[in-house]
Structures are given as structure tokens and as C-alpha cells.
C-alpha atoms as a PDB file:
ATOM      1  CA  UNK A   1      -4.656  33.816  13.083  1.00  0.00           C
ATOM      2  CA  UNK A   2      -5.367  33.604   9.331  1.00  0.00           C
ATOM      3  CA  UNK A   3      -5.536  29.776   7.607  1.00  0.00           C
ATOM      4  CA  UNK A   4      -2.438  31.235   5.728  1.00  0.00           C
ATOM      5  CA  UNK A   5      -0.699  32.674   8.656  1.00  0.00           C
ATOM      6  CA  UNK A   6      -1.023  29.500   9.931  1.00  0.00           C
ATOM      7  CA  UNK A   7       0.579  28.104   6.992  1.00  0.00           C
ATOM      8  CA  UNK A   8       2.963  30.350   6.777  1.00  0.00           C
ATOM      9  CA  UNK A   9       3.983  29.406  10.284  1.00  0.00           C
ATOM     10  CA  UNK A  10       3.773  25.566  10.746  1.00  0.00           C
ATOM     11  CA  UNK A  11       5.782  25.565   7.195  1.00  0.00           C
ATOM     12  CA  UNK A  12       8.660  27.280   9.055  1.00  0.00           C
ATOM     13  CA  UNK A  13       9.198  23.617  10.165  1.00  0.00           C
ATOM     14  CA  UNK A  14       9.132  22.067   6.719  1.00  0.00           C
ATOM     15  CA  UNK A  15      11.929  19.467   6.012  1.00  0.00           C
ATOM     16  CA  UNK A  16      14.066  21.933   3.718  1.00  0.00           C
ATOM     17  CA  UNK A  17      15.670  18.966   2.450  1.00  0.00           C
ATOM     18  CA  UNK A  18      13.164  17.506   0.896  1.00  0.00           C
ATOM     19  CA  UNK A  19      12.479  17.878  -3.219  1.00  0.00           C
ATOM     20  CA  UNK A  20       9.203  19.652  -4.185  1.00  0.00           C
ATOM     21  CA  UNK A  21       8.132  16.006  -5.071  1.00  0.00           C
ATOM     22  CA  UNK A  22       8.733  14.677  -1.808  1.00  0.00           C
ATOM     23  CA  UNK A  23       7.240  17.675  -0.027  1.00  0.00           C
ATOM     24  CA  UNK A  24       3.651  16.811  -2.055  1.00  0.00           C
ATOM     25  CA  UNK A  25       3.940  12.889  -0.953  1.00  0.00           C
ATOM     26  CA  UNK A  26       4.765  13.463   2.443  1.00  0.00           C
ATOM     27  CA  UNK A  27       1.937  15.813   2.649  1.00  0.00           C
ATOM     28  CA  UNK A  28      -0.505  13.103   1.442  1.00  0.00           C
ATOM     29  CA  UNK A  29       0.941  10.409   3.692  1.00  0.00           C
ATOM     30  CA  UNK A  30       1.501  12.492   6.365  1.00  0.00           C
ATOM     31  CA  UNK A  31      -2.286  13.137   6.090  1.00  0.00           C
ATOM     32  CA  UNK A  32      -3.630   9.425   5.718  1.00  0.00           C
ATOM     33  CA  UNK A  33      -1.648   8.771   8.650  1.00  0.00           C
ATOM     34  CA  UNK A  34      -2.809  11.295  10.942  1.00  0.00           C
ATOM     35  CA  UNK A  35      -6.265  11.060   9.875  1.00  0.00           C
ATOM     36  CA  UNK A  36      -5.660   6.945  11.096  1.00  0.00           C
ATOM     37  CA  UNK A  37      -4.262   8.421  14.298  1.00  0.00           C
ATOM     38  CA  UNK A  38      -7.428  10.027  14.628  1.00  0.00           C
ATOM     39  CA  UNK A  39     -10.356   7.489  13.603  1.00  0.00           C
ATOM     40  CA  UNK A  40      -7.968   5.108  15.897  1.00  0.00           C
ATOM     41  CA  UNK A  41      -8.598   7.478  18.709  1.00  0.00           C
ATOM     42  CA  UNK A  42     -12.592   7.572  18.141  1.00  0.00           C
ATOM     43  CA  UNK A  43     -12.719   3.288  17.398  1.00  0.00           C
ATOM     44  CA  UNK A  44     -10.841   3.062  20.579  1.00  0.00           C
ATOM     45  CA  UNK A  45     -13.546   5.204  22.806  1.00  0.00           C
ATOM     46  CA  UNK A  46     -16.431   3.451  20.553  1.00  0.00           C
ATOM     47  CA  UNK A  47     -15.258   0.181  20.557  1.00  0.00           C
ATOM     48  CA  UNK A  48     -13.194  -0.939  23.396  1.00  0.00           C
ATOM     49  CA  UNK A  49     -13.979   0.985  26.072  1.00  0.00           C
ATOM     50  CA  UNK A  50     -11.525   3.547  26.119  1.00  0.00           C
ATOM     51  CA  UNK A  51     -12.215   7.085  27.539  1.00  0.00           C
ATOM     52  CA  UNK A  52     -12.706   9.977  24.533  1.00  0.00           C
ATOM     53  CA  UNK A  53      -9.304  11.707  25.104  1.00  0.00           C
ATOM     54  CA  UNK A  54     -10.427  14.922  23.210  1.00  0.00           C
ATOM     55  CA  UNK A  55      -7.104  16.364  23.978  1.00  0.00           C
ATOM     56  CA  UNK A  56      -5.111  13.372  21.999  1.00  0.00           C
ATOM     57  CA  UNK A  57      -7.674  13.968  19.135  1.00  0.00           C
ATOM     58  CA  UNK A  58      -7.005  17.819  18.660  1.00  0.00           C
ATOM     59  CA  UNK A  59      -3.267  17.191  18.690  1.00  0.00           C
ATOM     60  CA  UNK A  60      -4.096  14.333  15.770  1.00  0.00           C
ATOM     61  CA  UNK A  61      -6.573  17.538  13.808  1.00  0.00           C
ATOM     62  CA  UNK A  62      -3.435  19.535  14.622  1.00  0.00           C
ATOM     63  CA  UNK A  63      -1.173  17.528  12.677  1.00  0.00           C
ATOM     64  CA  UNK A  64      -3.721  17.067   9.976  1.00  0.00           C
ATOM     65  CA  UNK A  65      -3.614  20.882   9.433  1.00  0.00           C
ATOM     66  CA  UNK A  66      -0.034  20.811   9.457  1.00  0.00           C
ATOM     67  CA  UNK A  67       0.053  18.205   6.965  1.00  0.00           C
ATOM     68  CA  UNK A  68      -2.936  19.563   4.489  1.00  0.00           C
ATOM     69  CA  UNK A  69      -0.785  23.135   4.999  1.00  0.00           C
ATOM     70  CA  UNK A  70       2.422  21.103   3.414  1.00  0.00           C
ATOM     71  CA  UNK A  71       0.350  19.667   0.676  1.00  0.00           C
ATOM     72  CA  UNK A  72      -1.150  23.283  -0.322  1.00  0.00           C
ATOM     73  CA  UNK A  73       2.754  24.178   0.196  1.00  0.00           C
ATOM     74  CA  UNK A  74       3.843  21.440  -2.630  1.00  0.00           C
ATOM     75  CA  UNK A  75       1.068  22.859  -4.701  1.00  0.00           C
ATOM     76  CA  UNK A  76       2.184  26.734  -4.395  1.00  0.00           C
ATOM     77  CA  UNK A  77      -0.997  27.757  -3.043  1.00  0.00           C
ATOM     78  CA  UNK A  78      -1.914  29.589  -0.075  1.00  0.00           C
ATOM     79  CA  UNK A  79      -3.956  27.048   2.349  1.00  0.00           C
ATOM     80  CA  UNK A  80      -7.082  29.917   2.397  1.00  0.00           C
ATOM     81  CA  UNK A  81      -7.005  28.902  -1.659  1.00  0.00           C
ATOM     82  CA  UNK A  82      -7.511  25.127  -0.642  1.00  0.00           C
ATOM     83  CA  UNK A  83     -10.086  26.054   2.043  1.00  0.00           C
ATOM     84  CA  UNK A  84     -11.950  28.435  -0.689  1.00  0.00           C
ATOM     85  CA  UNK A  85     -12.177  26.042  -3.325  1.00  0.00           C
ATOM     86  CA  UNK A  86     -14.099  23.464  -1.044  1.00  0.00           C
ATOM     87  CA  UNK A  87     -16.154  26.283   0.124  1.00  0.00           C
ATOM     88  CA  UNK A  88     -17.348  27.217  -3.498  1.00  0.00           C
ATOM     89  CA  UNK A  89     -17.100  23.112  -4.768  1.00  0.00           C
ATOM     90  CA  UNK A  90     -19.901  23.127  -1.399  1.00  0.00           C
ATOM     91  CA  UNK A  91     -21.998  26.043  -2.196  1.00  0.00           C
ATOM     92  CA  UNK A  92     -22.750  24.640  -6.006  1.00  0.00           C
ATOM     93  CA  UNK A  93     -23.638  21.281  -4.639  1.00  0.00           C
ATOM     94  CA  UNK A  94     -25.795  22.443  -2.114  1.00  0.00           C
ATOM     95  CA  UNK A  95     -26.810  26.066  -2.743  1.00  0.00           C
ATOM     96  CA  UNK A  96     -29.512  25.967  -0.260  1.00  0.00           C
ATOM     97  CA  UNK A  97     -27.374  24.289   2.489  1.00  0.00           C
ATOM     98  CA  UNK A  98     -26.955  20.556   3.099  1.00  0.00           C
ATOM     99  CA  UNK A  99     -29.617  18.276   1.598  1.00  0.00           C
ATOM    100  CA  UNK A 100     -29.481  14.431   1.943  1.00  0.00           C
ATOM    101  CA  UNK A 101     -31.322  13.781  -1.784  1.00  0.00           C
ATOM    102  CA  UNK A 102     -28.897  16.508  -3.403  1.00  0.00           C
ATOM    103  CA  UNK A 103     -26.231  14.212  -1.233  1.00  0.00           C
ATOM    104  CA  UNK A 104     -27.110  10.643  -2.678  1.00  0.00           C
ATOM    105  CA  UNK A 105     -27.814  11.815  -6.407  1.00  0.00           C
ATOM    106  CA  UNK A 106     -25.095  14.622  -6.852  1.00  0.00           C
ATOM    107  CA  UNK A 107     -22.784  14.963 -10.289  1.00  0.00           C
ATOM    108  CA  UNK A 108     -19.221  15.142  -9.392  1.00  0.00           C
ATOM    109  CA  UNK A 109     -17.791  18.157 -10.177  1.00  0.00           C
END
């Protein structure tokens, strides 16, 4: 399956009540608070002795994709768009592949 076929898919669930607005805040909500769902999941196995329950954190990535497919929704892009434009932001700040100097002294783009 395709990033957009994805999107495509996981969209067919998509409040259809909700105003364009809303659709673009509940995408960035939705994805601070799965993200916290997910960092919980890792403090809790670093941190307090809980087992790593890798199968609670793919559900969490799972809704994270859902949710960053909603916000690329709100925007009217295809989610491969999204994905393409980090790839090429990437690829000009490190052309030769990840560098830790290029990392601490880099111009925002």
C-alpha cells in the first residue's frame, strides 16, 4: 500500500462533520496527543519498570499516521506530498547523509 492509498483509506473514517478548520486542528491535536501516548509508552518501560509493549506502541505510530494523513487532508495534499517535502527539506541539509556538525550548525530552511 501507497502512503496515499493509505490516506485515502484511513480518511474514509474522517468526521464528515467537521469544518475544513476543524479537520486541520484536530489533525494537530490529534497528533500531539498520540505522539504523548507514545513517549508515555517508552518513559513507562525506561522509567518505571514497565515491560516495552511494542504492540501498544505501533497502535500509538498507527494513530499518528492516521492523524498526520488528516492534517495533509486539511491541507489538500496527498500524504506522499508531505512525506516528499521532508525527504527533499533532508537531502539539502544533509546531502551526503546524516552529519552531527551539519546537525548542530544548520540554517533553517
Amino acid at each position: 500500500m501507497t502512503a496515499n492509498e493509505y490516506q485515502e483509506k484511513a480518511m474514509a473514517t474522517l468526521n464528515p462533520d467537521l469544518s475544513p478548520k476543524d479537520v486541520l486542528i484536530n489533525s494537530v491535536m490529534g497528533l500531539c496527543g498520540e505522539s504523548g501516548e507514545a513517549i508515555d509508552l517508552v518513559k513507562k518501560w525506561l522509567f518505571t519498570g514497565h515491560g516495552f509493549d511494542r504492540d501498544a506502541l505501533i497502535k500509538e505510530l498507527g494513530d499518528v499516521a492516521w492523524y498526520l494523513a488528516e492534517a495533509a487532508t486539511a491541507l489538500g495534499l496527498p500524504l506522499e506530498a508531505v512525506l516528499q517535502s521532508n525527504l527533499d527539506k533532508l537531502q539539502k541539509r544533509y546531502p551526503k547523509g546524516f552529519d552531527s556538525e551539519r546537525s548542530r550548525n544548520r540554517e533553517e530552511s
